[in-house]
C-alpha atoms as a PDB file:
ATOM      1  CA  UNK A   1      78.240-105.583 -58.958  1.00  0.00           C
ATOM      2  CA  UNK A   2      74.890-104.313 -59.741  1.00  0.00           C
ATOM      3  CA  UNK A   3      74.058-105.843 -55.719  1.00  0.00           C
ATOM      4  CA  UNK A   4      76.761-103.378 -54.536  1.00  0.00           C
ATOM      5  CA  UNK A   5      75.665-100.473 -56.574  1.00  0.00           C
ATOM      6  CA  UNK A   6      72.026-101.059 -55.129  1.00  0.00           C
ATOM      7  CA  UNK A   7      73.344-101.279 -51.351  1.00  0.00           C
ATOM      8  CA  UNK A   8      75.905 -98.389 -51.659  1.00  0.00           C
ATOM      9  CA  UNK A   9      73.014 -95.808 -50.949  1.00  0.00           C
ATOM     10  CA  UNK A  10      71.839 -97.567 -48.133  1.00  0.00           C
ATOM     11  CA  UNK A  11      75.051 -98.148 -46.586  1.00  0.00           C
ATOM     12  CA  UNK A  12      76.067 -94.538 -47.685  1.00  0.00           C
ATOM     13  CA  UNK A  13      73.183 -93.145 -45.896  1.00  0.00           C
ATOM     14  CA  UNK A  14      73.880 -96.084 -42.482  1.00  0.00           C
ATOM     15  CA  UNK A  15      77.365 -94.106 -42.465  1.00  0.00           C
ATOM     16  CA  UNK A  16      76.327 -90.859 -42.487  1.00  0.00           C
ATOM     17  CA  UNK A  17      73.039 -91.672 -40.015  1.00  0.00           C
ATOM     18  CA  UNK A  18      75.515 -93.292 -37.537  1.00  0.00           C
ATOM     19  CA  UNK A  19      77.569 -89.902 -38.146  1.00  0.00           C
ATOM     20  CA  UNK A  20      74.793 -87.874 -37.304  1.00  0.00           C
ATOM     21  CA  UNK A  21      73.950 -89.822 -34.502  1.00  0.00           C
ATOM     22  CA  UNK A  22      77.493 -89.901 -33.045  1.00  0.00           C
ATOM     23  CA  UNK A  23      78.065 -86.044 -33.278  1.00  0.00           C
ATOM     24  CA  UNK A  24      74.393 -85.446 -31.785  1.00  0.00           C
ATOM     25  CA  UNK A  25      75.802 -87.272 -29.265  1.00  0.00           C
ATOM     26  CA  UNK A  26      79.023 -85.447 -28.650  1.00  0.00           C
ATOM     27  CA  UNK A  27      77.066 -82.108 -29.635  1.00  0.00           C
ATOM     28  CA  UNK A  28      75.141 -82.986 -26.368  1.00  0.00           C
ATOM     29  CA  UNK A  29      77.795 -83.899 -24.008  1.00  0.00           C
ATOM     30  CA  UNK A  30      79.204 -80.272 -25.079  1.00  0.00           C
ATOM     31  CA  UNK A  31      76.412 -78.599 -24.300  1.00  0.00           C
ATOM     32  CA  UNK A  32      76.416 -80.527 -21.110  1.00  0.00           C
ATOM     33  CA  UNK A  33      79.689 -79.274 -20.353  1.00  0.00           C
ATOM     34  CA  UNK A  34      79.227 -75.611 -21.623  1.00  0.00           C
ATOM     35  CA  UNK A  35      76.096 -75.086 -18.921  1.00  0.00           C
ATOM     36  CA  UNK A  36      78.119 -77.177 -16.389  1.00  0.00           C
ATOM     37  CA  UNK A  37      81.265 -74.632 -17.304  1.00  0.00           C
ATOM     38  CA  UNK A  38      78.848 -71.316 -17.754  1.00  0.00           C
ATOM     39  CA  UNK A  39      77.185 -72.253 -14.417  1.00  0.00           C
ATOM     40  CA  UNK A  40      80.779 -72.289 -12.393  1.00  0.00           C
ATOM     41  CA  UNK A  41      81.432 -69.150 -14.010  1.00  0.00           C
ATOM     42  CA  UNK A  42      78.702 -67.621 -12.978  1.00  0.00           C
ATOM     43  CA  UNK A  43      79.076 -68.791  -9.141  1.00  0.00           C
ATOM     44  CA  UNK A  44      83.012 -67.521  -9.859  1.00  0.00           C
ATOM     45  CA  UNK A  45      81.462 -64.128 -10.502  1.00  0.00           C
ATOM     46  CA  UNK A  46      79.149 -63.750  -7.860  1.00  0.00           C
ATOM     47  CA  UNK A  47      81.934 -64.585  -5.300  1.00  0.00           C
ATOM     48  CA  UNK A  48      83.957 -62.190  -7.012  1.00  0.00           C
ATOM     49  CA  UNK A  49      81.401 -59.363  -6.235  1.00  0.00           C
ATOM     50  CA  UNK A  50      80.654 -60.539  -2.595  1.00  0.00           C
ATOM     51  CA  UNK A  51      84.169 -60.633  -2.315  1.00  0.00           C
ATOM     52  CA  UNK A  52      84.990 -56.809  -3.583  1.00  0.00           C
ATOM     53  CA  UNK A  53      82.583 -55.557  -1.405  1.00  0.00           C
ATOM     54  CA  UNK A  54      83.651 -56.899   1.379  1.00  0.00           C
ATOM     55  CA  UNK A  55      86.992 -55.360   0.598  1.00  0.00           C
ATOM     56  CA  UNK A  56      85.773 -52.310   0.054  1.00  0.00           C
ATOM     57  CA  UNK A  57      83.971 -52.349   3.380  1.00  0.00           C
ATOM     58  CA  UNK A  58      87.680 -53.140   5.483  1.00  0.00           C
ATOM     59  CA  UNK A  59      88.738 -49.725   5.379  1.00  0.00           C
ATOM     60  CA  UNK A  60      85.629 -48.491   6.407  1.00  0.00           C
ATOM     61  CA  UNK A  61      85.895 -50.855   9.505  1.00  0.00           C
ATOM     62  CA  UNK A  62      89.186 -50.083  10.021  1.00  0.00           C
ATOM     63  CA  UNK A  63      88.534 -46.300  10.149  1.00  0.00           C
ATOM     64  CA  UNK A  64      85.957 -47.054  12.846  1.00  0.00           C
ATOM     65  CA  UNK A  65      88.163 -49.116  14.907  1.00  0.00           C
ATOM     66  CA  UNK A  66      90.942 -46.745  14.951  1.00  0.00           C
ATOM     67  CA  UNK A  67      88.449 -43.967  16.024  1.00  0.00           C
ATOM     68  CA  UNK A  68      87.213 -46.421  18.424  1.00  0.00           C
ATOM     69  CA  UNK A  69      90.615 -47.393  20.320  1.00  0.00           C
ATOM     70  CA  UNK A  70      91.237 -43.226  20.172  1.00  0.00           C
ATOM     71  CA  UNK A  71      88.749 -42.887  22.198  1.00  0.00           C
ATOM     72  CA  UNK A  72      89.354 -45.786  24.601  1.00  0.00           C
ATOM     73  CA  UNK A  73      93.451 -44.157  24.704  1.00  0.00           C
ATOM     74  CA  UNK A  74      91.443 -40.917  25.782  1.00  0.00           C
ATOM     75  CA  UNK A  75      89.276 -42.585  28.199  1.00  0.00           C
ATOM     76  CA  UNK A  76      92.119 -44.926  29.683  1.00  0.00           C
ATOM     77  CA  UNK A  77      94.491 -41.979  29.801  1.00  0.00           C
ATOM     78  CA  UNK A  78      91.742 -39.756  31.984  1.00  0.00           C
ATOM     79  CA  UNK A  79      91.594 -42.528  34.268  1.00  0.00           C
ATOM     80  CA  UNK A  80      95.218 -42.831  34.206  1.00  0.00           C
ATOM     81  CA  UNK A  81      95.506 -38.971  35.484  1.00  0.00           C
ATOM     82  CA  UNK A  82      92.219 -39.061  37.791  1.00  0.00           C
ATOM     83  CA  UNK A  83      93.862 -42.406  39.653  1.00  0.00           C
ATOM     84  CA  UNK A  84      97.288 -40.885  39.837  1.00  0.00           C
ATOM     85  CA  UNK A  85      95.642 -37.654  41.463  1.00  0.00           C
ATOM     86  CA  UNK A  86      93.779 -39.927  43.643  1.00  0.00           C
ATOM     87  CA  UNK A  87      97.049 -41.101  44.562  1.00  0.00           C
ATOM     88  CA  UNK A  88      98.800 -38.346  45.329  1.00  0.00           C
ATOM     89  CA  UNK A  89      96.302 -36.995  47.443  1.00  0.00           C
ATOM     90  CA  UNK A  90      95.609 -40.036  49.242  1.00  0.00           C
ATOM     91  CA  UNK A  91      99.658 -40.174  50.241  1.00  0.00           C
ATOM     92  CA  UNK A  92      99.488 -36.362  50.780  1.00  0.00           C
ATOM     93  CA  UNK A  93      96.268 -37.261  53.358  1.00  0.00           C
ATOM     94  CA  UNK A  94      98.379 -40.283  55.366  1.00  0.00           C
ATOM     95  CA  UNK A  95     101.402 -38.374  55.296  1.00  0.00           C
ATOM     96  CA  UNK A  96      99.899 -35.389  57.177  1.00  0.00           C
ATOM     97  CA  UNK A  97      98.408 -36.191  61.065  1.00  0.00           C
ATOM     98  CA  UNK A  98      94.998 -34.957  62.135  1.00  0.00           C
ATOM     99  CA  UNK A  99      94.680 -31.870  63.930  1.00  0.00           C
ATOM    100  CA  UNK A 100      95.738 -31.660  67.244  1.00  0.00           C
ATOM    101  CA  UNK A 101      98.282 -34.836  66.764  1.00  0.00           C
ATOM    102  CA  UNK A 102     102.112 -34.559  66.925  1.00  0.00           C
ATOM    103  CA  UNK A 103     103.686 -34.093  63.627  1.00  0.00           C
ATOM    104  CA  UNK A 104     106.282 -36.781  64.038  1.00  0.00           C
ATOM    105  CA  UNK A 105     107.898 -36.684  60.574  1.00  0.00           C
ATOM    106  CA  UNK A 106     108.719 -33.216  61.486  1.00  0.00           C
ATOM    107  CA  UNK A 107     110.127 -33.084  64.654  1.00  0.00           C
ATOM    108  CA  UNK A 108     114.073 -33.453  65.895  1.00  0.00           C
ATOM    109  CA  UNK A 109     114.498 -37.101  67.043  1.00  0.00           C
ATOM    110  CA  UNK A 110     115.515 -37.353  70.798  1.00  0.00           C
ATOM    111  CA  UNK A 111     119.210 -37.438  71.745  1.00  0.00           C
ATOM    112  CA  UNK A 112     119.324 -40.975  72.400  1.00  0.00           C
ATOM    113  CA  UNK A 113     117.984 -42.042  69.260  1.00  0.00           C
ATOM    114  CA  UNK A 114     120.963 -39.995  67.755  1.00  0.00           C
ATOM    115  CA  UNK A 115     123.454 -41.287  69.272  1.00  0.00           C
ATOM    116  CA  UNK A 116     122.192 -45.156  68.509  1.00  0.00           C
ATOM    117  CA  UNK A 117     122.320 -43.790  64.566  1.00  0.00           C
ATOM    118  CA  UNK A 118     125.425 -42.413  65.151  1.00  0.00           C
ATOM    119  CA  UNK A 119     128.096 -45.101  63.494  1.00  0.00           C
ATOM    120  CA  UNK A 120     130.381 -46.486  66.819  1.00  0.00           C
ATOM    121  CA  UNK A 121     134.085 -44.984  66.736  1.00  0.00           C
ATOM    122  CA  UNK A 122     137.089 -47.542  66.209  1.00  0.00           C
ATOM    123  CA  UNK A 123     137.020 -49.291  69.689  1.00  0.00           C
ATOM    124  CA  UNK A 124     134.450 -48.729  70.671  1.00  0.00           C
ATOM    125  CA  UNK A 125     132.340 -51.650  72.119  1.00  0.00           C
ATOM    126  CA  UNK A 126     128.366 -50.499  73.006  1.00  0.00           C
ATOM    127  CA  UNK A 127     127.291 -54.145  73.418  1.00  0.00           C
ATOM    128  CA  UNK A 128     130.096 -54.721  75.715  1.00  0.00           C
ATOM    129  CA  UNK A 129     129.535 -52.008  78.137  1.00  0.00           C
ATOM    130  CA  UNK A 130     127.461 -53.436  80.434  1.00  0.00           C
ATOM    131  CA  UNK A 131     129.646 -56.633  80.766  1.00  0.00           C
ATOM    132  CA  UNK A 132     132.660 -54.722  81.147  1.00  0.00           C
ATOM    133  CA  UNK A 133     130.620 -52.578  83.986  1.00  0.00           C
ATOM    134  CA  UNK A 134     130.044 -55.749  85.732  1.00  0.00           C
ATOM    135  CA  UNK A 135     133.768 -57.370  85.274  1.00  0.00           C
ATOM    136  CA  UNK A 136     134.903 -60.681  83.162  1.00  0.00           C
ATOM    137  CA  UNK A 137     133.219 -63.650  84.815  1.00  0.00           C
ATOM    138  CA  UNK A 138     130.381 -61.752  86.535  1.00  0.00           C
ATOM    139  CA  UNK A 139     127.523 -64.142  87.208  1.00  0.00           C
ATOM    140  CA  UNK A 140     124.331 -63.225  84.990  1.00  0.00           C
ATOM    141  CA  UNK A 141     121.660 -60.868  85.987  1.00  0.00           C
ATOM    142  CA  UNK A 142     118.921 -63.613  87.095  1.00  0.00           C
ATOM    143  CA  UNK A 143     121.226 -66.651  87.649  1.00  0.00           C
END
């Protein structure tokens, strides 16, 4: 007994070396994992701030592209008016002759263009005047 009483120290003081030495060890691997951890929270928080400002800078953007497509609406509707005035005074230009020339649109058509616009009464055959003039069976002007 007295062997076991002289080696209890020493093995006393083995187990509480290899204690130690074990929760050194885990002591590290924390600390490890706390400057791993602290380092992704610090990335987290920068991307966090590059992201809130660039949030706060959309409605400033958006303000300026509103204004901007106001003033392209502007613009396109001032082209818009100065092409449909163009327009109308190019078809008021072809629709009225030179000077001198016969206003055509104007004048009363001749009587024999009347009477072809007329609508033909009930009966009556236009086409088949000038056969009936010669007779049924008439040879063909030309044959």
């Amino acid at each position: 007994m007295s062997t076991v009483l002289r080696l209890l120290p020493t093995l006393l003081g083995l187990m509480i070396g290899t204690t130690l030495f074990v929760q050194g060890q885990r002591l590290s691997t924390r600390t490890q994992e706390l400057a791993t951890a602290n380092n992704t929270i610090n990335a987290l928080q920068a991307i966090s701030e590059k992201q809130a400002k660039a949030l706060a800078a959309i409605p400033l953007r958006e303000k300026g592209l509103r204004q901007l497509l106001d003033q392209q609406n502007d613009a396109l509707a001032k082209l818009d008016q100065q092409r449909r005035s163009i327009a109308d005074e190019l078809q008021h230009v072809l629709a009225t002759p030179p000077v001198g020339r016969p206003d055509c649109s104007r004048e009363p058509l001749p009587a024999g263009a009347l009477r072809l616009l007329k609508p033909a009464a009930p009966g009556e055959n236009r086409a088949g005047q000038a056969a009936a003039a010669t007779g049924a069976g008439a040879p063909l002007p030309g044959a």
